[in-house]
PDB file of N, CA and C in Angstrom:
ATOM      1  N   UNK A   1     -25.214  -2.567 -97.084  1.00  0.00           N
ATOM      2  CA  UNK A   1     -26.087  -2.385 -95.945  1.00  0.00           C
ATOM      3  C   UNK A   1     -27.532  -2.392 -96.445  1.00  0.00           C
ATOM      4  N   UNK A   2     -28.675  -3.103 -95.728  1.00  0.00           N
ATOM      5  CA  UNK A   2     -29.807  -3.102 -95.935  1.00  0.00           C
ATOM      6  C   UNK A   2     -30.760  -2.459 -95.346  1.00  0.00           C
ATOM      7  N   UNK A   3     -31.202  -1.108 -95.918  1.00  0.00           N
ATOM      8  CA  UNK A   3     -32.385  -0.667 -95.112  1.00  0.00           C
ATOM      9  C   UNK A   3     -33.739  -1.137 -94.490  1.00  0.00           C
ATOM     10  N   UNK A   4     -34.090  -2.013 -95.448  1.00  0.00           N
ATOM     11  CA  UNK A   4     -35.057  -2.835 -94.949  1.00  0.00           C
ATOM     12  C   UNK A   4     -34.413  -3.610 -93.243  1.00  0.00           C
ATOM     13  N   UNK A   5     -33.683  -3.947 -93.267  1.00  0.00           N
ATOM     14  CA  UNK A   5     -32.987  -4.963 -91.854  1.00  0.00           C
ATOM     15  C   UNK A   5     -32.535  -3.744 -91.054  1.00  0.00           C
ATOM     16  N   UNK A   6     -32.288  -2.813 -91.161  1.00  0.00           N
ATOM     17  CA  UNK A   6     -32.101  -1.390 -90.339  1.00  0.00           C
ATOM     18  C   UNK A   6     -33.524  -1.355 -89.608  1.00  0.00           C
ATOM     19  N   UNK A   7     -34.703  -0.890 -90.554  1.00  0.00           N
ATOM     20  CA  UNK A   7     -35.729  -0.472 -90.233  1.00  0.00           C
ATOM     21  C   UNK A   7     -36.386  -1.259 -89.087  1.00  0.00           C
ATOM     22  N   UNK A   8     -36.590  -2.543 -89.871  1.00  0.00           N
ATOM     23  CA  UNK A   8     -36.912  -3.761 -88.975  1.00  0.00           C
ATOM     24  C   UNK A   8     -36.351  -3.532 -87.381  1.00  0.00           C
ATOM     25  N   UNK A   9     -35.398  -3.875 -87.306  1.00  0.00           N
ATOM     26  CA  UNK A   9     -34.569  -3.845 -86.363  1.00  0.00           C
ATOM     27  C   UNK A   9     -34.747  -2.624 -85.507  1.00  0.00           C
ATOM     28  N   UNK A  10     -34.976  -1.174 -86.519  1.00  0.00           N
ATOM     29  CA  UNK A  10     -35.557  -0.132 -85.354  1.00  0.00           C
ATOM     30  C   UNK A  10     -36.694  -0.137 -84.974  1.00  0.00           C
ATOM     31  N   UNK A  11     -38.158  -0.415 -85.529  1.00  0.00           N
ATOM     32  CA  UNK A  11     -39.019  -0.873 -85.244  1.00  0.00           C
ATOM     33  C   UNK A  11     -38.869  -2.123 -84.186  1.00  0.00           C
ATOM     34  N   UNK A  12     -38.569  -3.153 -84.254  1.00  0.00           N
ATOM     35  CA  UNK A  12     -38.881  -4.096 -83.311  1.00  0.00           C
ATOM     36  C   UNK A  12     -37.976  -3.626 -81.780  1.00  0.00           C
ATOM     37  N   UNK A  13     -37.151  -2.678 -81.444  1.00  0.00           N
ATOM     38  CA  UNK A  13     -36.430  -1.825 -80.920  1.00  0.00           C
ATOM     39  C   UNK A  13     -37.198  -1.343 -80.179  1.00  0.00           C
ATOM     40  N   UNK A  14     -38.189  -0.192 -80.771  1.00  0.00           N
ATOM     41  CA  UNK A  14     -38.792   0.887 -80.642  1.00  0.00           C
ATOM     42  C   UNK A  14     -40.157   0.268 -79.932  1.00  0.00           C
ATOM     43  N   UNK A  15     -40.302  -1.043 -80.448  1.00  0.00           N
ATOM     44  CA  UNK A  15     -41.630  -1.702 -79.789  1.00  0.00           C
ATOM     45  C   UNK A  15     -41.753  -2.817 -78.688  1.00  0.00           C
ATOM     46  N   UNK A  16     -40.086  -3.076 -78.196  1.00  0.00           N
ATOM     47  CA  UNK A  16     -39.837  -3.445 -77.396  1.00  0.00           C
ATOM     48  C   UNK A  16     -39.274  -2.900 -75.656  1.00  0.00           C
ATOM     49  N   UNK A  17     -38.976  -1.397 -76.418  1.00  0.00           N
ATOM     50  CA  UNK A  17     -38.977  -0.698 -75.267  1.00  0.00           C
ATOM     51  C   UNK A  17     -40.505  -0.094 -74.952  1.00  0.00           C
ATOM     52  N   UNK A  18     -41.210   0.308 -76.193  1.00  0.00           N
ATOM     53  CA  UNK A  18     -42.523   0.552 -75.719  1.00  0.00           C
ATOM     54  C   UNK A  18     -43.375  -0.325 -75.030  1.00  0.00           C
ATOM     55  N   UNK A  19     -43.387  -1.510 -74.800  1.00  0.00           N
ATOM     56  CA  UNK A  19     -43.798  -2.859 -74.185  1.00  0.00           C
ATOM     57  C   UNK A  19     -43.081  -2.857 -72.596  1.00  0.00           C
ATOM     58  N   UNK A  20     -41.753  -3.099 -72.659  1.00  0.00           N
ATOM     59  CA  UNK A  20     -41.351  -2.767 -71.654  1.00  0.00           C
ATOM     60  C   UNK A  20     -41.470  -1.476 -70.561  1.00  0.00           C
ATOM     61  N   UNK A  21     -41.661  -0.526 -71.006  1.00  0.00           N
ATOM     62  CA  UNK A  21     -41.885   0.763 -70.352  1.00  0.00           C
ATOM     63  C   UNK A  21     -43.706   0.347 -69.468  1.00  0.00           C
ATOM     64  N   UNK A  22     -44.770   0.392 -70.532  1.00  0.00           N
ATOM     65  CA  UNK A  22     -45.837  -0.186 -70.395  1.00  0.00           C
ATOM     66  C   UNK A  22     -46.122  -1.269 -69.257  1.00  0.00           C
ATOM     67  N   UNK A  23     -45.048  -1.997 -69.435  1.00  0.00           N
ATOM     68  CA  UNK A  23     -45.516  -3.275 -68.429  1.00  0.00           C
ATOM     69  C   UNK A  23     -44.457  -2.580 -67.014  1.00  0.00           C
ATOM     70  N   UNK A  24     -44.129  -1.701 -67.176  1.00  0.00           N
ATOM     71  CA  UNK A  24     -43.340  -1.337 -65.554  1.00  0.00           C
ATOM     72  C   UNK A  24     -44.482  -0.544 -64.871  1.00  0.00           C
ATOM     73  N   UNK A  25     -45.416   0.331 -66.060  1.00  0.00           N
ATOM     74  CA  UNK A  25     -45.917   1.622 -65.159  1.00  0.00           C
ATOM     75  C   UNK A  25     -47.457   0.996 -64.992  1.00  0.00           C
ATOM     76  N   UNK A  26     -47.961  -0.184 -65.349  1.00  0.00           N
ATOM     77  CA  UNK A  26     -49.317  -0.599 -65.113  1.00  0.00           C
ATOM     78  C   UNK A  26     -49.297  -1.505 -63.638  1.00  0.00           C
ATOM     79  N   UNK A  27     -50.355  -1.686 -63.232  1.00  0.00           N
ATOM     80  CA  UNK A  27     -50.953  -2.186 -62.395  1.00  0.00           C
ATOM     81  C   UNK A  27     -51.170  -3.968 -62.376  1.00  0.00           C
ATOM     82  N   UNK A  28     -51.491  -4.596 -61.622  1.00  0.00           N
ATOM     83  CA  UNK A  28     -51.570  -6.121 -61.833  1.00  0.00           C
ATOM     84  C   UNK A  28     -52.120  -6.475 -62.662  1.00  0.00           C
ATOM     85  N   UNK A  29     -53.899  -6.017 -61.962  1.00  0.00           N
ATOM     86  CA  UNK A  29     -54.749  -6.185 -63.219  1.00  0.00           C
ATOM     87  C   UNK A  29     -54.754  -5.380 -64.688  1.00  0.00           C
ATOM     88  N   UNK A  30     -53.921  -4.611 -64.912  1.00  0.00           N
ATOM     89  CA  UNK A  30     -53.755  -4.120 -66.341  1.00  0.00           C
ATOM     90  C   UNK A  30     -52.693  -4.783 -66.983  1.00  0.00           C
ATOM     91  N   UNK A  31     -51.910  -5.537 -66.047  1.00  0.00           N
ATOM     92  CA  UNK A  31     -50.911  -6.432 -67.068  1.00  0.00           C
ATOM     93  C   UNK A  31     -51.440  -7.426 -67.594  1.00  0.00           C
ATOM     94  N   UNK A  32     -52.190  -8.149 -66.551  1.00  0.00           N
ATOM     95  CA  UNK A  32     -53.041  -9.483 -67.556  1.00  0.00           C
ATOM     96  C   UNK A  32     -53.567  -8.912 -68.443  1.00  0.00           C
ATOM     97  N   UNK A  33     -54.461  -7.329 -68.468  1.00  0.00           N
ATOM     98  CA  UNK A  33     -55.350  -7.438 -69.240  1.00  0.00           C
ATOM     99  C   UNK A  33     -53.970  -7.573 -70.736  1.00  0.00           C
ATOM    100  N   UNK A  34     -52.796  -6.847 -70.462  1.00  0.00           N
ATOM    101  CA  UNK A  34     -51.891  -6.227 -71.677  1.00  0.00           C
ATOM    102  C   UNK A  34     -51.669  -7.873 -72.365  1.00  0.00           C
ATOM    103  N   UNK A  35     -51.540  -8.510 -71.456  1.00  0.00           N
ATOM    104  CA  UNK A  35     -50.603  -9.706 -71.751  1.00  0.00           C
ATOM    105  C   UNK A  35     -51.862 -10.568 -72.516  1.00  0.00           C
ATOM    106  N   UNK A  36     -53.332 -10.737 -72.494  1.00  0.00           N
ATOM    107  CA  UNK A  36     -54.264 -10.859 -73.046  1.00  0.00           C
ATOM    108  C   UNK A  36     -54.582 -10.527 -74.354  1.00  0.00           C
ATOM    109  N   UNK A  37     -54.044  -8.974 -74.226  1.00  0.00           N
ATOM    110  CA  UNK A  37     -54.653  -8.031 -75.461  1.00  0.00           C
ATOM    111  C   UNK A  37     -53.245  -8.774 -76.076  1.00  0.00           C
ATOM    112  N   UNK A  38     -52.007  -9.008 -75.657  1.00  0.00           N
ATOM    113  CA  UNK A  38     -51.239  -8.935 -76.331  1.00  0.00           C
ATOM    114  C   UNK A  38     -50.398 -10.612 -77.517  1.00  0.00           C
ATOM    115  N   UNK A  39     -51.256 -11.599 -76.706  1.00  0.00           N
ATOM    116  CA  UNK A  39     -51.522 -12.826 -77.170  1.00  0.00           C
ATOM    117  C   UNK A  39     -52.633 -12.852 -78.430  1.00  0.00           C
ATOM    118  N   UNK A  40     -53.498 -12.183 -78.172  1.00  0.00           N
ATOM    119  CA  UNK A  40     -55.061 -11.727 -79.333  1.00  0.00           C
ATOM    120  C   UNK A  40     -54.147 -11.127 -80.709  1.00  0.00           C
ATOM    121  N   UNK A  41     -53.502 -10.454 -80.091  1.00  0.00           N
ATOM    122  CA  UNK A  41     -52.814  -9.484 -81.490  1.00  0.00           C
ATOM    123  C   UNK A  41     -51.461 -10.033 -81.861  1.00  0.00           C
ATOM    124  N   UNK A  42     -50.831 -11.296 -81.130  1.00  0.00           N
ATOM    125  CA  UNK A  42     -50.027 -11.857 -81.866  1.00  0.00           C
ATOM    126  C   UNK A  42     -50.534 -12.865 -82.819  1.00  0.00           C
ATOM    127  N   UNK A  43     -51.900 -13.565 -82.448  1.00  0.00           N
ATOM    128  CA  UNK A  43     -52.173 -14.644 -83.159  1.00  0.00           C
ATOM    129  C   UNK A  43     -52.975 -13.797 -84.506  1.00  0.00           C
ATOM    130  N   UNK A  44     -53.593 -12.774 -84.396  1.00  0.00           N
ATOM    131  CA  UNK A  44     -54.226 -12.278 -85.220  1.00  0.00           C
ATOM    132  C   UNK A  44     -53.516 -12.110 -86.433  1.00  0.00           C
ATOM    133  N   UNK A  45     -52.346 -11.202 -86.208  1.00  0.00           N
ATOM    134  CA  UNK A  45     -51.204 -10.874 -86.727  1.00  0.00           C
ATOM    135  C   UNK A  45     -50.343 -12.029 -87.771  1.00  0.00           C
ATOM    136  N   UNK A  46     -49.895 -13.758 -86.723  1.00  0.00           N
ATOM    137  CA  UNK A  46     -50.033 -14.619 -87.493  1.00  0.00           C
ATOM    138  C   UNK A  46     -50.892 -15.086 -88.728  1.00  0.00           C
ATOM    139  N   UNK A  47     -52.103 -14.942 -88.154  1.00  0.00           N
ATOM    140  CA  UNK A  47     -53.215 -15.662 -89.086  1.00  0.00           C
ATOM    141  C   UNK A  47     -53.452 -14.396 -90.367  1.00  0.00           C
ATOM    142  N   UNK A  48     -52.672 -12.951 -90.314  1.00  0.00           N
ATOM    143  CA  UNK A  48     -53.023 -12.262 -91.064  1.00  0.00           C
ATOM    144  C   UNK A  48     -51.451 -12.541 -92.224  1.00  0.00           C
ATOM    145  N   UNK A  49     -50.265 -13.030 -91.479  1.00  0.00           N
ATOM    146  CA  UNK A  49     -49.070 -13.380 -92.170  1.00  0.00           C
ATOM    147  C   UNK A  49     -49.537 -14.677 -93.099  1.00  0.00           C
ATOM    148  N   UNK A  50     -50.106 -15.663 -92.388  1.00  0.00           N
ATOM    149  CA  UNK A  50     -50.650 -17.018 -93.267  1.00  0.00           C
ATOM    150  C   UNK A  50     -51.448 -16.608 -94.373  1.00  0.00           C
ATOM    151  N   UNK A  51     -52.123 -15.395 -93.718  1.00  0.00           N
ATOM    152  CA  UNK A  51     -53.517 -15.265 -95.375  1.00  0.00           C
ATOM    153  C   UNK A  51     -52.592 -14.803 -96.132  1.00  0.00           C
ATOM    154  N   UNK A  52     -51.660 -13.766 -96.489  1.00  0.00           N
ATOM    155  CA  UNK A  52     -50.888 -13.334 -96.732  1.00  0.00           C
ATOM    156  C   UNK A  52     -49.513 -14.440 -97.801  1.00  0.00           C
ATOM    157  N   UNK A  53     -49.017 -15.037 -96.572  1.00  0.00           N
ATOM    158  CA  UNK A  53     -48.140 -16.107 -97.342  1.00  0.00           C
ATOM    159  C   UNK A  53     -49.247 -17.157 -98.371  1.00  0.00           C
ATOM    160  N   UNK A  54     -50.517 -17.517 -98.200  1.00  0.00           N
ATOM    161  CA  UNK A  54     -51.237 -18.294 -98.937  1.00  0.00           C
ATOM    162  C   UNK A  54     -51.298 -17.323-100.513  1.00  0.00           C
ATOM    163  N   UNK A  55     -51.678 -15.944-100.264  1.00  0.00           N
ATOM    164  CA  UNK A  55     -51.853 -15.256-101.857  1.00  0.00           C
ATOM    165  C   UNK A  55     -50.467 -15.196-102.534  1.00  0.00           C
ATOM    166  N   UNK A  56     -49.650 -16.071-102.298  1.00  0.00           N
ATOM    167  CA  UNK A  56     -48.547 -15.801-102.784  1.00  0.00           C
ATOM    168  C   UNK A  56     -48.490 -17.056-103.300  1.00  0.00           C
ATOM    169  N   UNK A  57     -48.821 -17.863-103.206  1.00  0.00           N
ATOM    170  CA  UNK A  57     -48.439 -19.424-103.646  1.00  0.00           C
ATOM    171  C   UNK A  57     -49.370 -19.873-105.105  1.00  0.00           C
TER     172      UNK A  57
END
Protein backbone atom coordinates (compact mmCIF):
# COMPACT_ATOMS: atom_id res chain seq x y z
CA UNK A 1 0.00 0.00 0.00
CA UNK A 2 1.16 3.50 -0.86
CA UNK A 3 0.85 6.39 1.35
CA UNK A 4 1.72 8.82 -0.93
CA UNK A 5 -1.59 7.57 -3.35
CA UNK A 6 -3.68 7.42 0.03
CA UNK A 7 -2.83 10.98 0.78
CA UNK A 8 -3.31 12.23 -2.69
CA UNK A 9 -6.47 10.72 -3.01
CA UNK A 10 -7.55 12.23 0.50
CA UNK A 11 -6.56 15.52 -0.39
CA UNK A 12 -8.08 15.69 -3.83
CA UNK A 13 -11.32 14.20 -1.79
CA UNK A 14 -11.20 16.74 0.77
CA UNK A 15 -10.89 19.50 -2.01
CA UNK A 16 -13.50 18.34 -3.98
CA UNK A 17 -16.07 18.33 -1.50
CA UNK A 18 -14.75 21.68 -0.34
CA UNK A 19 -15.46 23.08 -3.97
CA UNK A 20 -18.58 21.47 -4.10
CA UNK A 21 -20.06 22.62 -0.79
CA UNK A 22 -18.76 26.31 -1.89
CA UNK A 23 -20.38 26.33 -5.19
CA UNK A 24 -23.96 25.21 -3.55
CA UNK A 25 -23.91 28.01 -0.77
CA UNK A 26 -22.72 31.11 -3.11
CA UNK A 27 -24.65 33.33 -5.10
CA UNK A 28 -24.56 33.78 -9.09
CA UNK A 29 -22.31 36.42 -9.11
CA UNK A 30 -19.86 34.74 -6.62
CA UNK A 31 -19.75 31.64 -8.70
CA UNK A 32 -18.32 33.30 -11.75
CA UNK A 33 -16.28 35.19 -9.60
CA UNK A 34 -15.10 31.28 -7.95
CA UNK A 35 -15.02 29.76 -11.33
CA UNK A 36 -12.59 32.81 -12.46
CA UNK A 37 -10.50 32.71 -9.36
CA UNK A 38 -10.57 29.13 -10.01
CA UNK A 39 -9.26 28.87 -13.77
CA UNK A 40 -6.29 31.72 -12.54
CA UNK A 41 -5.15 29.12 -9.95
CA UNK A 42 -5.34 26.17 -12.14
CA UNK A 43 -3.18 27.65 -14.82
CA UNK A 44 -0.88 29.20 -12.30
CA UNK A 45 -0.49 25.99 -10.59
CA UNK A 46 0.32 24.37 -14.16
CA UNK A 47 2.87 26.88 -15.11
CA UNK A 48 4.32 26.39 -11.48
CA UNK A 49 4.34 22.21 -12.29
CA UNK A 50 6.25 23.14 -15.82
CA UNK A 51 8.89 25.41 -13.92
CA UNK A 52 9.20 22.66 -11.73
CA UNK A 53 9.29 19.65 -14.29
CA UNK A 54 11.95 21.99 -16.38
CA UNK A 55 14.56 21.98 -13.02
CA UNK A 56 14.54 18.51 -13.31
CA UNK A 57 15.73 17.89 -16.78
Amino acid sequence: MQITAIAKGVAIGAAAGMVGYLASRVTDGEKNRLKRRTVRAAHALGAVMDSVADLFR
